[in-house]
PDB file of N, CA and C in Angstrom:
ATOM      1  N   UNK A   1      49.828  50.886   0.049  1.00  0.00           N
ATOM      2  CA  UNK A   1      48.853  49.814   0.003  1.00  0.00           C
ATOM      3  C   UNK A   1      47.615  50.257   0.778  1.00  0.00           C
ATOM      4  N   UNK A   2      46.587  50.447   0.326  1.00  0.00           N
ATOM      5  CA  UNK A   2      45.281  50.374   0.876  1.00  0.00           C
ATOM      6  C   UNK A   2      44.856  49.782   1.778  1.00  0.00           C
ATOM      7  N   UNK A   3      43.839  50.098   2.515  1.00  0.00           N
ATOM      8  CA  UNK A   3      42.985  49.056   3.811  1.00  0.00           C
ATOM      9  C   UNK A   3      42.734  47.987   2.845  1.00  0.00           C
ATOM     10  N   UNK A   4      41.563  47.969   2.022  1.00  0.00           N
ATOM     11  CA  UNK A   4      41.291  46.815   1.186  1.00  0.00           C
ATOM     12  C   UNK A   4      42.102  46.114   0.662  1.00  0.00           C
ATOM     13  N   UNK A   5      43.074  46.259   0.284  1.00  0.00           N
ATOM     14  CA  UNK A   5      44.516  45.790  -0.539  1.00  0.00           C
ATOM     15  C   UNK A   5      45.151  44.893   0.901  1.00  0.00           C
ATOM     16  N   UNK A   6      45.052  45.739   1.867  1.00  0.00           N
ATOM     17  CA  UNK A   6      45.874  44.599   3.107  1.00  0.00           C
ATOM     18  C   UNK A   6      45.183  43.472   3.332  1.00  0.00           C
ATOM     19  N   UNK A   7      43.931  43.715   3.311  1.00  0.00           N
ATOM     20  CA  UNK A   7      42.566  42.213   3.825  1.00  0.00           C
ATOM     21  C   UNK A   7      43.159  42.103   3.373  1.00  0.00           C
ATOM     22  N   UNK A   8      43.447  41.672   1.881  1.00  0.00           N
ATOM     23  CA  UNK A   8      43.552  40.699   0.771  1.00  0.00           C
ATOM     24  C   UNK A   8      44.867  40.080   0.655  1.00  0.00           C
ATOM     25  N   UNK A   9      45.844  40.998   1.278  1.00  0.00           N
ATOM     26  CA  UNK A   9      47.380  40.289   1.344  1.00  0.00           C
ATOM     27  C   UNK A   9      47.720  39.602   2.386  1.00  0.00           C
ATOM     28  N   UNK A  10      48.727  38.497   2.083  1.00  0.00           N
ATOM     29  CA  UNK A  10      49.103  38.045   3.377  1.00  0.00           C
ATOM     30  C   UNK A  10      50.335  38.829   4.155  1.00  0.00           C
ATOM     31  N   UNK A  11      50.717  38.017   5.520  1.00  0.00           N
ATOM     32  CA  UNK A  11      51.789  39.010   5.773  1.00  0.00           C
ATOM     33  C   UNK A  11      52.986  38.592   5.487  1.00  0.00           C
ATOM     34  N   UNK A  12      53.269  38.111   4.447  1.00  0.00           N
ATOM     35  CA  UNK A  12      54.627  38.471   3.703  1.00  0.00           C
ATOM     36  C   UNK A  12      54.777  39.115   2.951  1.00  0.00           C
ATOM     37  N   UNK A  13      53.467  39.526   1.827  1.00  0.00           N
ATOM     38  CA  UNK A  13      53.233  40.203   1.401  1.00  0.00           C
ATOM     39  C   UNK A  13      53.093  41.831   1.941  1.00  0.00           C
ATOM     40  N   UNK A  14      52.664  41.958   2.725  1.00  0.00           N
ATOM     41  CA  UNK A  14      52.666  43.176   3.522  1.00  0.00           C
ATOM     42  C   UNK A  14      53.844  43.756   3.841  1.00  0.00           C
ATOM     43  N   UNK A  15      54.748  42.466   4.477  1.00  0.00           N
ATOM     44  CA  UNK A  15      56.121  42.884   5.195  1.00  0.00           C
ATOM     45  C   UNK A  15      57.055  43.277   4.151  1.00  0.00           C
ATOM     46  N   UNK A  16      56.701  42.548   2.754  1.00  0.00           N
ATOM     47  CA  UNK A  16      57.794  42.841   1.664  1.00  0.00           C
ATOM     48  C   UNK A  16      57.477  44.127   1.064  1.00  0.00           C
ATOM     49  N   UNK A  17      56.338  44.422   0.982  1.00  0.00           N
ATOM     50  CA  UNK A  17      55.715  46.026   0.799  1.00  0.00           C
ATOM     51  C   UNK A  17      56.290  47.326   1.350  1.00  0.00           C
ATOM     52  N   UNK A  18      56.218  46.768   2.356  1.00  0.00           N
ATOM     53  CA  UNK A  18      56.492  48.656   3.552  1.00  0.00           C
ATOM     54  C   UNK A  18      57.870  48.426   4.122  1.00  0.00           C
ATOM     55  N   UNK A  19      58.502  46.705   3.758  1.00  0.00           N
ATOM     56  CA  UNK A  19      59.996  46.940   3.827  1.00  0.00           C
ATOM     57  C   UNK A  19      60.555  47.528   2.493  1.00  0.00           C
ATOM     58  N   UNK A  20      59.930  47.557   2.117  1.00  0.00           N
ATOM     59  CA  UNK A  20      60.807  48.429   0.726  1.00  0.00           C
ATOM     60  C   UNK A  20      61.260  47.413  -0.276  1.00  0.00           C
ATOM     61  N   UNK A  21      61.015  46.282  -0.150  1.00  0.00           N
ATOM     62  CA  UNK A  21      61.091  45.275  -1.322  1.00  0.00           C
ATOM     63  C   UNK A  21      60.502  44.844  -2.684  1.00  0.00           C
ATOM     64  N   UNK A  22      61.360  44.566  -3.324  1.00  0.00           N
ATOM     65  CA  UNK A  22      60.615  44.580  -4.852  1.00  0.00           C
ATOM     66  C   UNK A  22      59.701  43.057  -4.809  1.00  0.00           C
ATOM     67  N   UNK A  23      60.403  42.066  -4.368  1.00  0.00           N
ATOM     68  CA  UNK A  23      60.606  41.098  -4.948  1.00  0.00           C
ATOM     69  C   UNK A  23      59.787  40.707  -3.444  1.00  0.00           C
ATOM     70  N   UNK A  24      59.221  39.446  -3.082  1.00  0.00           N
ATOM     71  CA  UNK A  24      59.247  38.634  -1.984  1.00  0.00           C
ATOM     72  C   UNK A  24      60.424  38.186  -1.671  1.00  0.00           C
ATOM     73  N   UNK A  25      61.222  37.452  -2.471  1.00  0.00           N
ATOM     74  CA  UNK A  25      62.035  36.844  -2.041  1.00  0.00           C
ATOM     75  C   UNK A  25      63.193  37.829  -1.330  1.00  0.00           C
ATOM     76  N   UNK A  26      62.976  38.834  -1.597  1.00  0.00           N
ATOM     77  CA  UNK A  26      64.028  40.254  -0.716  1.00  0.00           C
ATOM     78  C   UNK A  26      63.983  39.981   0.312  1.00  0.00           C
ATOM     79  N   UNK A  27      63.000  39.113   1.185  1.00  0.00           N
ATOM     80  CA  UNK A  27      62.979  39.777   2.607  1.00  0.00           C
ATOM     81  C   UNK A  27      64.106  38.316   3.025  1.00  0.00           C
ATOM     82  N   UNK A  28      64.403  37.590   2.565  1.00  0.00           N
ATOM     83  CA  UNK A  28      65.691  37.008   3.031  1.00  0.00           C
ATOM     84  C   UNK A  28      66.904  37.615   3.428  1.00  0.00           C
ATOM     85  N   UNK A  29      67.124  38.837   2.524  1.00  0.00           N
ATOM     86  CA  UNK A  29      68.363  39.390   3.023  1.00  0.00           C
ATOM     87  C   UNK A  29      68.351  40.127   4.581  1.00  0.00           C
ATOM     88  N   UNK A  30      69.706  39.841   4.484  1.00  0.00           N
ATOM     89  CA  UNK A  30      70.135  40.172   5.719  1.00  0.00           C
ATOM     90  C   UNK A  30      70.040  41.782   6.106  1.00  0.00           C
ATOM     91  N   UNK A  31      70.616  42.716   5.258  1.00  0.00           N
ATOM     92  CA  UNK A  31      70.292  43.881   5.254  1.00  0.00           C
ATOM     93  C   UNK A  31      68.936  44.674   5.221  1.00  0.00           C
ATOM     94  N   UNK A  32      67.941  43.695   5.524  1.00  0.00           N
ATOM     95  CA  UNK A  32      66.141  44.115   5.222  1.00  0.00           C
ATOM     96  C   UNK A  32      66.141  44.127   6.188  1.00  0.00           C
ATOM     97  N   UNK A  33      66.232  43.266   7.307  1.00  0.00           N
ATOM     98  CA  UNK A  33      65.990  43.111   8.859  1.00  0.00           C
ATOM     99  C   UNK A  33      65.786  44.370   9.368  1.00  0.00           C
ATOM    100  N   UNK A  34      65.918  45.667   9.724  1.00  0.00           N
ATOM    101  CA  UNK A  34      66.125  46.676  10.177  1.00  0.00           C
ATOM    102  C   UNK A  34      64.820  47.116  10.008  1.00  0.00           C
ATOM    103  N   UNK A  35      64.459  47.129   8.018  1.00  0.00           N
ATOM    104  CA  UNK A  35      62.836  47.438   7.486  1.00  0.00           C
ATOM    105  C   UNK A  35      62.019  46.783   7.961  1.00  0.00           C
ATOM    106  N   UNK A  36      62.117  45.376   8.064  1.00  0.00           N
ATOM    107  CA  UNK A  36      61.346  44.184   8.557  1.00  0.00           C
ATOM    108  C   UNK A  36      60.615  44.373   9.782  1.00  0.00           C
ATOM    109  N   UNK A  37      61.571  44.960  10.272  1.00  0.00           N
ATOM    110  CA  UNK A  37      61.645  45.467  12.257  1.00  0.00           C
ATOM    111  C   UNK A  37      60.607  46.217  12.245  1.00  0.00           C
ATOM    112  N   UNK A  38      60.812  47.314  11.662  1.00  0.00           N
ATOM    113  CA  UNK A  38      60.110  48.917  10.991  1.00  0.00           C
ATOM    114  C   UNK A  38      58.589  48.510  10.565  1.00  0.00           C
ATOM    115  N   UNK A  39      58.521  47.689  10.349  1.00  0.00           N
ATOM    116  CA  UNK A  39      57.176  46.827   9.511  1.00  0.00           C
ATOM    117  C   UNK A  39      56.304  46.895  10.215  1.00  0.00           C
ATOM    118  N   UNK A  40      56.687  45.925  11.148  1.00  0.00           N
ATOM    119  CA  UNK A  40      56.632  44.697  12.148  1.00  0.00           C
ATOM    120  C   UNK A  40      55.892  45.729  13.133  1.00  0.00           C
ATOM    121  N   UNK A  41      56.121  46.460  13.809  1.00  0.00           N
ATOM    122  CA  UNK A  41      55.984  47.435  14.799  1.00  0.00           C
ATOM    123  C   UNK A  41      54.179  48.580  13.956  1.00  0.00           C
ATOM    124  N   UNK A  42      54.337  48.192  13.103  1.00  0.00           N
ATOM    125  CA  UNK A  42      52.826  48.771  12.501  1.00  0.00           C
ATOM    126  C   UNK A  42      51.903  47.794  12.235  1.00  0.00           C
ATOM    127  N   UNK A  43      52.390  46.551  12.755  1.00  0.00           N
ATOM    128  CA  UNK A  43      51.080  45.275  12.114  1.00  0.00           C
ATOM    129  C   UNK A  43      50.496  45.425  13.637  1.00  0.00           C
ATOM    130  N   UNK A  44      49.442  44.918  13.716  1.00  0.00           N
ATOM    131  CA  UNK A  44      48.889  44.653  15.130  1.00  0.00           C
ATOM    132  C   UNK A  44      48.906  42.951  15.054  1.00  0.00           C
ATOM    133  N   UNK A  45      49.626  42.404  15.604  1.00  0.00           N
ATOM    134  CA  UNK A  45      49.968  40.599  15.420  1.00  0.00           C
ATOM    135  C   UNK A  45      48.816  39.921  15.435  1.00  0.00           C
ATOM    136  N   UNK A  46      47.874  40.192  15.606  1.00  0.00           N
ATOM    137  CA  UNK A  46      46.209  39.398  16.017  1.00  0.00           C
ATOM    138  C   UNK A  46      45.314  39.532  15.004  1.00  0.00           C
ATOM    139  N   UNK A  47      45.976  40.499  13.894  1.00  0.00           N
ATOM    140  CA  UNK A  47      45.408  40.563  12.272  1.00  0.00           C
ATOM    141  C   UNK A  47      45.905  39.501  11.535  1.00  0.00           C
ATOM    142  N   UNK A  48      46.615  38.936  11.781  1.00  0.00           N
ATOM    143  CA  UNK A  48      46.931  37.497  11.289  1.00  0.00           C
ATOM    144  C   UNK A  48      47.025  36.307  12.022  1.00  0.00           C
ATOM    145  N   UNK A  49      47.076  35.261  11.182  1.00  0.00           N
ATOM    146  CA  UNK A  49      47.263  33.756  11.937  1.00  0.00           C
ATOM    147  C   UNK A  49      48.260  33.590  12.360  1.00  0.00           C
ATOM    148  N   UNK A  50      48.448  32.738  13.850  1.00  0.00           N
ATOM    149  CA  UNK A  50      49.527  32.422  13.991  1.00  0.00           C
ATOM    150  C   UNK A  50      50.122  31.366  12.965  1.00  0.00           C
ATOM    151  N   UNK A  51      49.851  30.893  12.560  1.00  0.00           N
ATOM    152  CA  UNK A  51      50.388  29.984  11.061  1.00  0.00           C
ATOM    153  C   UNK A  51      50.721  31.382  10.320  1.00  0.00           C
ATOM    154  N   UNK A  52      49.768  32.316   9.983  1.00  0.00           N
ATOM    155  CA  UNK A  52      50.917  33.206   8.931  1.00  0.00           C
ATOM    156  C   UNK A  52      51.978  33.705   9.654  1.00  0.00           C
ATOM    157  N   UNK A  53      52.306  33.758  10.617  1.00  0.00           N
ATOM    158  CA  UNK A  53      53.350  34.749  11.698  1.00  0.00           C
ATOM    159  C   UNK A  53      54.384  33.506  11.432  1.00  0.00           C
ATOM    160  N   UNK A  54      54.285  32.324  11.950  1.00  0.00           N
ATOM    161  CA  UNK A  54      55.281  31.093  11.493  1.00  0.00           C
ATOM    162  C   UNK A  54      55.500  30.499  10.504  1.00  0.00           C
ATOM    163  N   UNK A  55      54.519  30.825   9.558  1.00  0.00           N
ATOM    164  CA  UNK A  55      55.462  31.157   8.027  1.00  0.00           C
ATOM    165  C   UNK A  55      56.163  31.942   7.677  1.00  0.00           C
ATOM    166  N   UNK A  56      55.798  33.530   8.149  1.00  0.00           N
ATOM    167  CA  UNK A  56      56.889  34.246   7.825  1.00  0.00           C
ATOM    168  C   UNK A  56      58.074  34.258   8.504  1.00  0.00           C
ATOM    169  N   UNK A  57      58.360  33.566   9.794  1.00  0.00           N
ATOM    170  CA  UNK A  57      59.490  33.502  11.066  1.00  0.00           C
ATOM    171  C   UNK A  57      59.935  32.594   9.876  1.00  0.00           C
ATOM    172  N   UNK A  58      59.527  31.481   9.441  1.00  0.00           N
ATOM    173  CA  UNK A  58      60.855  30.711   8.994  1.00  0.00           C
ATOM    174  C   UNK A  58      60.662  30.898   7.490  1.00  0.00           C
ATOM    175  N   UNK A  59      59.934  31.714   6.622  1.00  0.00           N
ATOM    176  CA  UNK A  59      60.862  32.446   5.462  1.00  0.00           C
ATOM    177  C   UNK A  59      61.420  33.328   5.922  1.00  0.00           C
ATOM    178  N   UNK A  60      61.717  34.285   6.602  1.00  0.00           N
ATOM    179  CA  UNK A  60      62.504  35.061   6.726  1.00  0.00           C
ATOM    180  C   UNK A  60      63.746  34.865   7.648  1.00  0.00           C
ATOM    181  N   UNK A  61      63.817  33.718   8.240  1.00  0.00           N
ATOM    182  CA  UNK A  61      64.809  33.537   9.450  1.00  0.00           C
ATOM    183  C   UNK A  61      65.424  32.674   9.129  1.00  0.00           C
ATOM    184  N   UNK A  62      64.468  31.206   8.281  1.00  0.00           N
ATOM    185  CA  UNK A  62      65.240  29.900   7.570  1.00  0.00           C
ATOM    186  C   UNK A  62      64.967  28.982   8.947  1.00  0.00           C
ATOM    187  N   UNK A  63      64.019  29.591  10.111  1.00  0.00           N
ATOM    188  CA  UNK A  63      63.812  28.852  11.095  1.00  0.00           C
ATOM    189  C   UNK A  63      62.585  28.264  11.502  1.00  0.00           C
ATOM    190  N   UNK A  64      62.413  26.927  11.872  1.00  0.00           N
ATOM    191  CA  UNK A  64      60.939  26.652  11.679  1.00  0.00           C
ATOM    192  C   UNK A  64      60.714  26.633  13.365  1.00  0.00           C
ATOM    193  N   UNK A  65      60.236  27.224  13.838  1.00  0.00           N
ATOM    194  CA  UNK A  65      60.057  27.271  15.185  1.00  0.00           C
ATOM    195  C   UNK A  65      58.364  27.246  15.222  1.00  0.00           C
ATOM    196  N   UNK A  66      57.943  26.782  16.635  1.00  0.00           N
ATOM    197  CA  UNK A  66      56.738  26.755  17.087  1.00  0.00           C
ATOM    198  C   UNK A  66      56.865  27.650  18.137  1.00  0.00           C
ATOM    199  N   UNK A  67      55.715  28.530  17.465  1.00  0.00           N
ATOM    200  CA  UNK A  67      54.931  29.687  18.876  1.00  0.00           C
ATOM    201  C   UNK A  67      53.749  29.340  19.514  1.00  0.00           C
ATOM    202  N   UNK A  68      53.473  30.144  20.844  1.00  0.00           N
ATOM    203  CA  UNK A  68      52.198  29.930  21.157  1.00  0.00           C
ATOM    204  C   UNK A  68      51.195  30.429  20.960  1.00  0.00           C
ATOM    205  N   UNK A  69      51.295  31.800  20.244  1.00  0.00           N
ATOM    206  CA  UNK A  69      50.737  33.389  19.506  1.00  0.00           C
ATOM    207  C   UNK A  69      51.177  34.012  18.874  1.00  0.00           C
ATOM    208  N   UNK A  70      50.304  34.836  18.025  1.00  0.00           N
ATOM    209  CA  UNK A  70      50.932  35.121  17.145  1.00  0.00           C
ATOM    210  C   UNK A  70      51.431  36.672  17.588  1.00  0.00           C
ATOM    211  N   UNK A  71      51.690  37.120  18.685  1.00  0.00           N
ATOM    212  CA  UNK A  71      52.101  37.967  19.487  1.00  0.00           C
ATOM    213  C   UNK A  71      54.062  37.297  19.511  1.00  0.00           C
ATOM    214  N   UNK A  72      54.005  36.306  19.864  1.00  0.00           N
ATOM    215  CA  UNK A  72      55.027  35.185  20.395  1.00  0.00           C
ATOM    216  C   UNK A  72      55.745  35.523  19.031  1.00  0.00           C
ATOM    217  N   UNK A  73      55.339  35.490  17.730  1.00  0.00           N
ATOM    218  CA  UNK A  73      56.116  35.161  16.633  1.00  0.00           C
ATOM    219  C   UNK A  73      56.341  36.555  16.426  1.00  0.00           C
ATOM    220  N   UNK A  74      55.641  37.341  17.091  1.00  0.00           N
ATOM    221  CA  UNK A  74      56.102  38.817  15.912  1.00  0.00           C
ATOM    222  C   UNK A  74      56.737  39.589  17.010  1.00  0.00           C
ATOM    223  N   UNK A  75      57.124  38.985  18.353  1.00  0.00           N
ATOM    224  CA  UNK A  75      58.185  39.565  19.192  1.00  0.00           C
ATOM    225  C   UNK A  75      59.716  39.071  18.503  1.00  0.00           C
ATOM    226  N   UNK A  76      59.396  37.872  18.120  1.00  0.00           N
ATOM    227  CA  UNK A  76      60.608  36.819  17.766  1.00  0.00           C
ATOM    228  C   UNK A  76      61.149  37.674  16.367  1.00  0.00           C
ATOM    229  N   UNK A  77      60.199  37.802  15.691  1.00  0.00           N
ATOM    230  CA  UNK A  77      61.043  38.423  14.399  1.00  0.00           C
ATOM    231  C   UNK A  77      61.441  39.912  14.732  1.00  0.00           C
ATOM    232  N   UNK A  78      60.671  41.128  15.570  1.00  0.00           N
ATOM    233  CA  UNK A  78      61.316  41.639  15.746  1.00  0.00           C
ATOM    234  C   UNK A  78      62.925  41.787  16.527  1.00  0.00           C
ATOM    235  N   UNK A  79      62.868  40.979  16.689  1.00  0.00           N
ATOM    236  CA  UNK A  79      64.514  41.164  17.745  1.00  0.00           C
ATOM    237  C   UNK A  79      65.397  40.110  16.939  1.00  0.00           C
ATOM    238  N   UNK A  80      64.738  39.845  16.059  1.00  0.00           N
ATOM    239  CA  UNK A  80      65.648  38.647  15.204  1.00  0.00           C
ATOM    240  C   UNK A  80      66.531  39.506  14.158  1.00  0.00           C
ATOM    241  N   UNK A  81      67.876  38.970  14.992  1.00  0.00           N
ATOM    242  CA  UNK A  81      68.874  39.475  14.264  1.00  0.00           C
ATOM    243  C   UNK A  81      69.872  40.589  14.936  1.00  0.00           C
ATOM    244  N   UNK A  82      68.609  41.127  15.876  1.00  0.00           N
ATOM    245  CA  UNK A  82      69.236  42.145  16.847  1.00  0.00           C
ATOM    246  C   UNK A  82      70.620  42.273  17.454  1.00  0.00           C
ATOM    247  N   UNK A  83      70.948  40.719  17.931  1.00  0.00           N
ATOM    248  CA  UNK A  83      72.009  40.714  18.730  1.00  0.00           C
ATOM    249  C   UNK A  83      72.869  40.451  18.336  1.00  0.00           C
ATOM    250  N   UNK A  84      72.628  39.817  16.649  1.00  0.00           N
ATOM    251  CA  UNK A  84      73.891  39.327  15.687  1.00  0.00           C
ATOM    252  C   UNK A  84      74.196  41.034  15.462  1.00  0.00           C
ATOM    253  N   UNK A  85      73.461  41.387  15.197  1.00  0.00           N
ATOM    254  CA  UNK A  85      74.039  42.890  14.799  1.00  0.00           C
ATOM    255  C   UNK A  85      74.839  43.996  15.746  1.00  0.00           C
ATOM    256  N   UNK A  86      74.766  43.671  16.616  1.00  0.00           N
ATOM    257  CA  UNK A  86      75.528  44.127  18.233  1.00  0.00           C
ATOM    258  C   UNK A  86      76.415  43.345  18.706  1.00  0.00           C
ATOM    259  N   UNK A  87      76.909  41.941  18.100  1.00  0.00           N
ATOM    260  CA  UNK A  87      77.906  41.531  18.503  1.00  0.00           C
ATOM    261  C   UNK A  87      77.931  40.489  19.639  1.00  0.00           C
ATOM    262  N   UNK A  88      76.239  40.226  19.598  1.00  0.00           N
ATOM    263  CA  UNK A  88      75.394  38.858  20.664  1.00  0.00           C
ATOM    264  C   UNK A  88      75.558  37.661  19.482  1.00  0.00           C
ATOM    265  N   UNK A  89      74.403  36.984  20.460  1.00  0.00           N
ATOM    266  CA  UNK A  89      73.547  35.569  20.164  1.00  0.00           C
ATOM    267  C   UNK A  89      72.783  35.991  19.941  1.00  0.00           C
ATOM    268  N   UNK A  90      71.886  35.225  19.203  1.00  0.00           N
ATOM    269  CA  UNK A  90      70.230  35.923  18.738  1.00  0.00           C
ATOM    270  C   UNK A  90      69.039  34.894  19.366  1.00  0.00           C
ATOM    271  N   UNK A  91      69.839  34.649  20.964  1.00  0.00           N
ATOM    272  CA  UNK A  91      68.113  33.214  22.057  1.00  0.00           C
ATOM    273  C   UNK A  91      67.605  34.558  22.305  1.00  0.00           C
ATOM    274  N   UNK A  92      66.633  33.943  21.969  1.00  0.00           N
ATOM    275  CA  UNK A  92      65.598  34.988  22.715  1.00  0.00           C
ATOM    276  C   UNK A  92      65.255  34.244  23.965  1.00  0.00           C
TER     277      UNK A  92
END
């Protein structure tokens, strides 16, 4: 995806891109989380709204939570899932 191509996308769009997803609706699965992570770690969080960061926390999590930044939301999705996958809780 291009510089120009990103202005223009949102970030679900983005995240479903460079996670390796065909579909949007991919990034529900559980097995994406890992890519998601992988994503996540190349956005700079302040290129988007915090409204887009808490849209994508609760399409992708099924959780509607309120952040205070959009720093706040894209710590949250990265570690989301983390601890289910290690055999935790997933409070951040």
């Amino acid at each position: 995806m291009e510089q120009t191509e990103m202005a223009m996308a949102g970030l679900l769009e983005i995240l479903a891109f460079r996670s390796g997803c065909m579909y949007l609706s991919d990034l529900h699965q559980p097995g994406r989380l890992p890519a998601i992570r992988r994503a996540i770690q190349n956005i700079l969080p302040q290129q988007f709204s915090l409204w887009e960061w808490q849209d994508a926390v609760a399409y992708i999590t099924g959780e509607q939570l309120p952040f205070e930044s959009p720093e706040q939301a894209a710590d949250y999705l990265k570690n989301f899932g983390v601890r289910q996958e290690t055999g935790g809780s997933n409070e951040t």
